[in-house]
Each structure stands twice: as C-alpha cells, then as structure tokens.
N, C-alpha and C. Protein backbone atom coordinates (compact mmCIF):
# COMPACT_ATOMS: atom_id res chain seq x y z
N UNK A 1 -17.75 19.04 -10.50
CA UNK A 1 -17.65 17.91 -11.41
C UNK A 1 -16.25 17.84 -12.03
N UNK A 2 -15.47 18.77 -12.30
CA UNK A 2 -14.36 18.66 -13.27
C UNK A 2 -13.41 19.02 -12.17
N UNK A 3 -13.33 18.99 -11.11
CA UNK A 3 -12.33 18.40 -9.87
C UNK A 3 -12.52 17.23 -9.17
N UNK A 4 -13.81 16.61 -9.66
CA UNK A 4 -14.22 14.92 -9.21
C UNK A 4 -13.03 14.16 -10.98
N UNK A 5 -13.30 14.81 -11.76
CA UNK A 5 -12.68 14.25 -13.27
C UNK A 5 -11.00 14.35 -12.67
N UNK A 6 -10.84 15.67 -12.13
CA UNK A 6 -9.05 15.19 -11.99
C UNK A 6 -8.57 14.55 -10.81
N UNK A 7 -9.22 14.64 -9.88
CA UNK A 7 -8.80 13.67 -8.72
C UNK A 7 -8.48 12.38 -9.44
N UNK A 8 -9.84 11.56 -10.09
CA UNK A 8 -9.88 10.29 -10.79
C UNK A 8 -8.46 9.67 -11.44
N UNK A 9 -8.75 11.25 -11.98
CA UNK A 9 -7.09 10.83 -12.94
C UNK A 9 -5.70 10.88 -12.44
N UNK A 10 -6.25 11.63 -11.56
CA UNK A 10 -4.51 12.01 -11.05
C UNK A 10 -4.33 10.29 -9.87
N UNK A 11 -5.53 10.03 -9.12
CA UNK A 11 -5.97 8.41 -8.86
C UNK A 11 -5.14 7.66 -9.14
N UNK A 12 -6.16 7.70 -10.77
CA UNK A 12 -5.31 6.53 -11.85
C UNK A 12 -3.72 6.53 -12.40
N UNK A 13 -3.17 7.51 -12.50
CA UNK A 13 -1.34 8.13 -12.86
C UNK A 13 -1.34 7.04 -11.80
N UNK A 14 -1.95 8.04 -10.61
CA UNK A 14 -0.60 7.36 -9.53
C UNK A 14 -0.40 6.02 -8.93
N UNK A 15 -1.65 5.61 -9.23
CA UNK A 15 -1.63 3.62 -9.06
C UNK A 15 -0.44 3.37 -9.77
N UNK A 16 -1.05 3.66 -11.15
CA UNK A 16 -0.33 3.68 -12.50
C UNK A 16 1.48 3.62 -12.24
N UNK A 17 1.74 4.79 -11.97
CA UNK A 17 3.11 4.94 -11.24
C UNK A 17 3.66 3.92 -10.17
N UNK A 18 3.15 3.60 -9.06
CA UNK A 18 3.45 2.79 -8.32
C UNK A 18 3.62 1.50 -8.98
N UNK A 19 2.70 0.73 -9.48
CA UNK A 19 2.86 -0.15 -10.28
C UNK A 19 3.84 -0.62 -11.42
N UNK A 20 4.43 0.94 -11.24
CA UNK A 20 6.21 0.50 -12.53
C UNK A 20 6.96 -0.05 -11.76
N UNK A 21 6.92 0.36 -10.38
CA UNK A 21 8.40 0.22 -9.55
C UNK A 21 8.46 -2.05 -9.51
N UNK A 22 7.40 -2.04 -10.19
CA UNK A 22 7.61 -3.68 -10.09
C UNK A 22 6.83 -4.22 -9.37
N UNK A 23 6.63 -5.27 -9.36
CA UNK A 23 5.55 -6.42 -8.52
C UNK A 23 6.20 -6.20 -6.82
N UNK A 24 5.39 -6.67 -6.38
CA UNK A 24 5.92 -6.71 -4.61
C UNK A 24 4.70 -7.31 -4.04
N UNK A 25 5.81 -8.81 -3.60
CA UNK A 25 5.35 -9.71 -2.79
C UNK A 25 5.93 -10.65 -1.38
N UNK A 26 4.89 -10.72 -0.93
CA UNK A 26 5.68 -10.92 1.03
C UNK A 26 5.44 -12.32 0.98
N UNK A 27 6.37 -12.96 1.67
CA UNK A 27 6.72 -14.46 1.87
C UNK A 27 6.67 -13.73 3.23
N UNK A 28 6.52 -15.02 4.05
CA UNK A 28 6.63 -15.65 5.24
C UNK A 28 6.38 -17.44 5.52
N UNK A 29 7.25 -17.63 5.98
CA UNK A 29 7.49 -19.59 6.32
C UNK A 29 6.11 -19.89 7.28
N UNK A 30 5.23 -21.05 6.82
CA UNK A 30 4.19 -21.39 8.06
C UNK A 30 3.50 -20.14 7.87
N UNK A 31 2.68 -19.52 7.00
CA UNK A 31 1.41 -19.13 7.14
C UNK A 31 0.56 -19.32 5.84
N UNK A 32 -1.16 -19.03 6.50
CA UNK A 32 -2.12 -19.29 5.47
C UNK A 32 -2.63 -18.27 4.91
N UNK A 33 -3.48 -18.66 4.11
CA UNK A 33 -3.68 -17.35 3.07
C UNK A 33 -5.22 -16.53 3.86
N UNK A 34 -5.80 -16.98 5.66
CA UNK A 34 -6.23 -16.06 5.92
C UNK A 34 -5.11 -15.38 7.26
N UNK A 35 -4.33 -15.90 7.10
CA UNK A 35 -3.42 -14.95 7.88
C UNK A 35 -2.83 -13.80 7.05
N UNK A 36 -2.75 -14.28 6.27
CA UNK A 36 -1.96 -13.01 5.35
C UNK A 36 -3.37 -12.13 5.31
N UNK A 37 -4.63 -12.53 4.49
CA UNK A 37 -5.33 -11.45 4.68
C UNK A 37 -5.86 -10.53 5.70
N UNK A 38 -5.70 -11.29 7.19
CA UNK A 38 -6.02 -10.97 8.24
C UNK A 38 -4.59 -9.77 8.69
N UNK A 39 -3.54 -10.17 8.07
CA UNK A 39 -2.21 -9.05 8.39
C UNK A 39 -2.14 -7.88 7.13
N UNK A 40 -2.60 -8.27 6.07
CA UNK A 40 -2.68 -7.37 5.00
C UNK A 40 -3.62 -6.78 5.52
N UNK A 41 -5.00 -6.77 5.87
CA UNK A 41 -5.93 -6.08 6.14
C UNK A 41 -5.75 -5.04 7.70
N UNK A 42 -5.24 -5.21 8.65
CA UNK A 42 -4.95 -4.84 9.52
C UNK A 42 -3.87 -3.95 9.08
N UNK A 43 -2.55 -4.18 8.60
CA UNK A 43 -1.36 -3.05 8.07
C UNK A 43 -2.19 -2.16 7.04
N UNK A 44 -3.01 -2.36 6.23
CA UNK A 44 -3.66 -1.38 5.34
C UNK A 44 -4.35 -0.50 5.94
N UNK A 45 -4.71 -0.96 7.22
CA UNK A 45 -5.91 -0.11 8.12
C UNK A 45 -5.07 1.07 9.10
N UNK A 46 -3.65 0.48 9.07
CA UNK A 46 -2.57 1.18 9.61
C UNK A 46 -2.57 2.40 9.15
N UNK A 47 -1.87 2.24 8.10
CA UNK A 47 -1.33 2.84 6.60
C UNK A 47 -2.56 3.86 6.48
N UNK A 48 -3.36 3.30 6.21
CA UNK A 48 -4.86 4.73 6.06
C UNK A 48 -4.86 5.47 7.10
N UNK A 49 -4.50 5.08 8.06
CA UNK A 49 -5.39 6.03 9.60
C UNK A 49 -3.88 6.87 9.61
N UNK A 50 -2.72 6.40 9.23
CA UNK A 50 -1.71 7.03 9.37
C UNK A 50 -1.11 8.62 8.24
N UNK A 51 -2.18 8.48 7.17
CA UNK A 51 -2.14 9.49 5.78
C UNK A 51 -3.20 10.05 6.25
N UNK A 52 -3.94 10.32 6.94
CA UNK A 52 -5.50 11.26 6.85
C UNK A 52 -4.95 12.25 6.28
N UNK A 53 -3.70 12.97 6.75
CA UNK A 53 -3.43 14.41 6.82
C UNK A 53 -2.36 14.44 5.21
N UNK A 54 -1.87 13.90 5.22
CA UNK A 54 -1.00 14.18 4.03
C UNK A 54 -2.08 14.60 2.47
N UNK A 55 -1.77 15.50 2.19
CA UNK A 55 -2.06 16.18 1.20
C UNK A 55 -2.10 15.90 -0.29
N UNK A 56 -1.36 15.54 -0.62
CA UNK A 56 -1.19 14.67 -1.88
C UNK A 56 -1.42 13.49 -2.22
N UNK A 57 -2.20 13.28 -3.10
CA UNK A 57 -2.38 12.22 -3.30
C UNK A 57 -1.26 10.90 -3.94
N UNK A 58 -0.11 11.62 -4.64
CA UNK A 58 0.19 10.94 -4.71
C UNK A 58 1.60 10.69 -3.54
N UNK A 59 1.75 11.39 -2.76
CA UNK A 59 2.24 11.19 -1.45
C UNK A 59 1.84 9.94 -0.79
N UNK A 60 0.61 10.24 -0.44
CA UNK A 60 -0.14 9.14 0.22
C UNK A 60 0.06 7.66 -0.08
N UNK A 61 0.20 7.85 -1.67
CA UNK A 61 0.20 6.22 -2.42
C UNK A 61 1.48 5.98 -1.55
N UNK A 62 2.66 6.82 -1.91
CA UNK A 62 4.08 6.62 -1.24
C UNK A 62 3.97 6.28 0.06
N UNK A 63 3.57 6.77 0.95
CA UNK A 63 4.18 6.86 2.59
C UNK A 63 3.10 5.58 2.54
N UNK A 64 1.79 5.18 2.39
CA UNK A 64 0.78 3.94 2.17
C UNK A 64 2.44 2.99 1.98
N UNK A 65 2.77 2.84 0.78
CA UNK A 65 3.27 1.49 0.81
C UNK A 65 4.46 1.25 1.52
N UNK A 66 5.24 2.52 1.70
CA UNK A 66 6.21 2.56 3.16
C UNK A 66 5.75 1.71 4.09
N UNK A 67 4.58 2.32 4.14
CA UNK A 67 3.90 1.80 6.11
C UNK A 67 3.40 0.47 5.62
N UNK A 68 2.70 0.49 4.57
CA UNK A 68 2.20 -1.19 4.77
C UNK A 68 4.00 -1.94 4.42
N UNK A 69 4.83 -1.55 3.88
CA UNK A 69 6.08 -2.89 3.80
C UNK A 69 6.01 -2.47 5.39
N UNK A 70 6.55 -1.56 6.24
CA UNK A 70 7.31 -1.25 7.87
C UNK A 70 6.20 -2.37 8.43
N UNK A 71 4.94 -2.34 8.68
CA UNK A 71 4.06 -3.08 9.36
C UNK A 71 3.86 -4.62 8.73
N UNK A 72 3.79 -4.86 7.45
CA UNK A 72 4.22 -6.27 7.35
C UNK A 72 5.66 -7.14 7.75
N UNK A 73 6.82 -6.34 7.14
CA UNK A 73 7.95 -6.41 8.11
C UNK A 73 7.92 -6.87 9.36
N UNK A 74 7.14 -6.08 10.56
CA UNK A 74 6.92 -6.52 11.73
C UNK A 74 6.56 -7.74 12.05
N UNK A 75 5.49 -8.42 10.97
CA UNK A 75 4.66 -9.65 11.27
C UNK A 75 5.12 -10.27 11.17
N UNK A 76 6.23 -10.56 10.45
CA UNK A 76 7.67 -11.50 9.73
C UNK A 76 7.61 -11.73 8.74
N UNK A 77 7.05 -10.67 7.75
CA UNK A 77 6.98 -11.11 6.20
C UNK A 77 8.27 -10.23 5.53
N UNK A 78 8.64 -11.23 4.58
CA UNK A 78 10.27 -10.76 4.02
C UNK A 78 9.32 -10.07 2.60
N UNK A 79 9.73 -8.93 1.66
CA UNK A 79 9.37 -8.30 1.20
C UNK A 79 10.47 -8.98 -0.91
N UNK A 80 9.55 -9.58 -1.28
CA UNK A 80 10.60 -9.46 -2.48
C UNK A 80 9.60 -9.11 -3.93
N UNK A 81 10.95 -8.38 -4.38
CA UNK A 81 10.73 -7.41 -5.42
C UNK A 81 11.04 -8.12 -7.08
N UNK A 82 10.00 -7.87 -7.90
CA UNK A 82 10.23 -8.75 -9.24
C UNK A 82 10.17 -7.84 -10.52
C-alpha cells in the first residue's frame, strides 16, 4: 500500500514537472481534428511500447514526449512551444 501511495506521487511531480516546460502544440496545414487524434493516438502507442523497459518513471515521462514530438514530426506536424 505505501509503495502504491509513492508511485502516485512521484506520478503526479512528474506530470507536474513536465507541464512547467510550457504548453506544446502541433500545427499541421489541411488536417482534421480526427486525424490528429488518429496520429496522436498511434505516436502515443509508439512512445509506450517504446519505454516498457526504462525504469524511471520519471524518465519515461521524458523519452514519452521525445518520441511522441520524433513521431509526430514524421506526420508533418510542426511542434510550437508557448
């Protein structure tokens, strides 16, 4: 029970953390909003199958949003930061 309590938290930091570095949002010219979910959902599915092994959790958050910008990138979405 009180390693289910710090996972949670250490969870929540690290959203928490990611979420300072600023908003981040993908443009692309000519698409709809189920293409984007259909490419967001597919790069996220990336991104997971690609961390099984990494250890840290808050690693994971990191190399996660690496791989989802590298794989949206690909689709032709430009990445801007606010």
């Amino acid at each position: 029970m009180r390693s289910k309590i710090k996972s949670m938290v250490l969870i929540f930091t690290t959203i928490t953390l990611i979420g300072c570095g600023g908003d981040r949002y993908y443009i692309k010219s000519d698409y709809t909003p189920e293409q984007w979910h259909k490419d967001k959902t597919e790069c996220h599915y990336q991104a997971r199958a690609n961390t099984v092994n990494v250890n840290s959790v808050i690693e994971t958050a990191f190399v996660m949003r690496d791989l989802m910008d590298l794989c949206l990138k690909s689709k032709g979405y430009t990445l801007q930061q606010q």
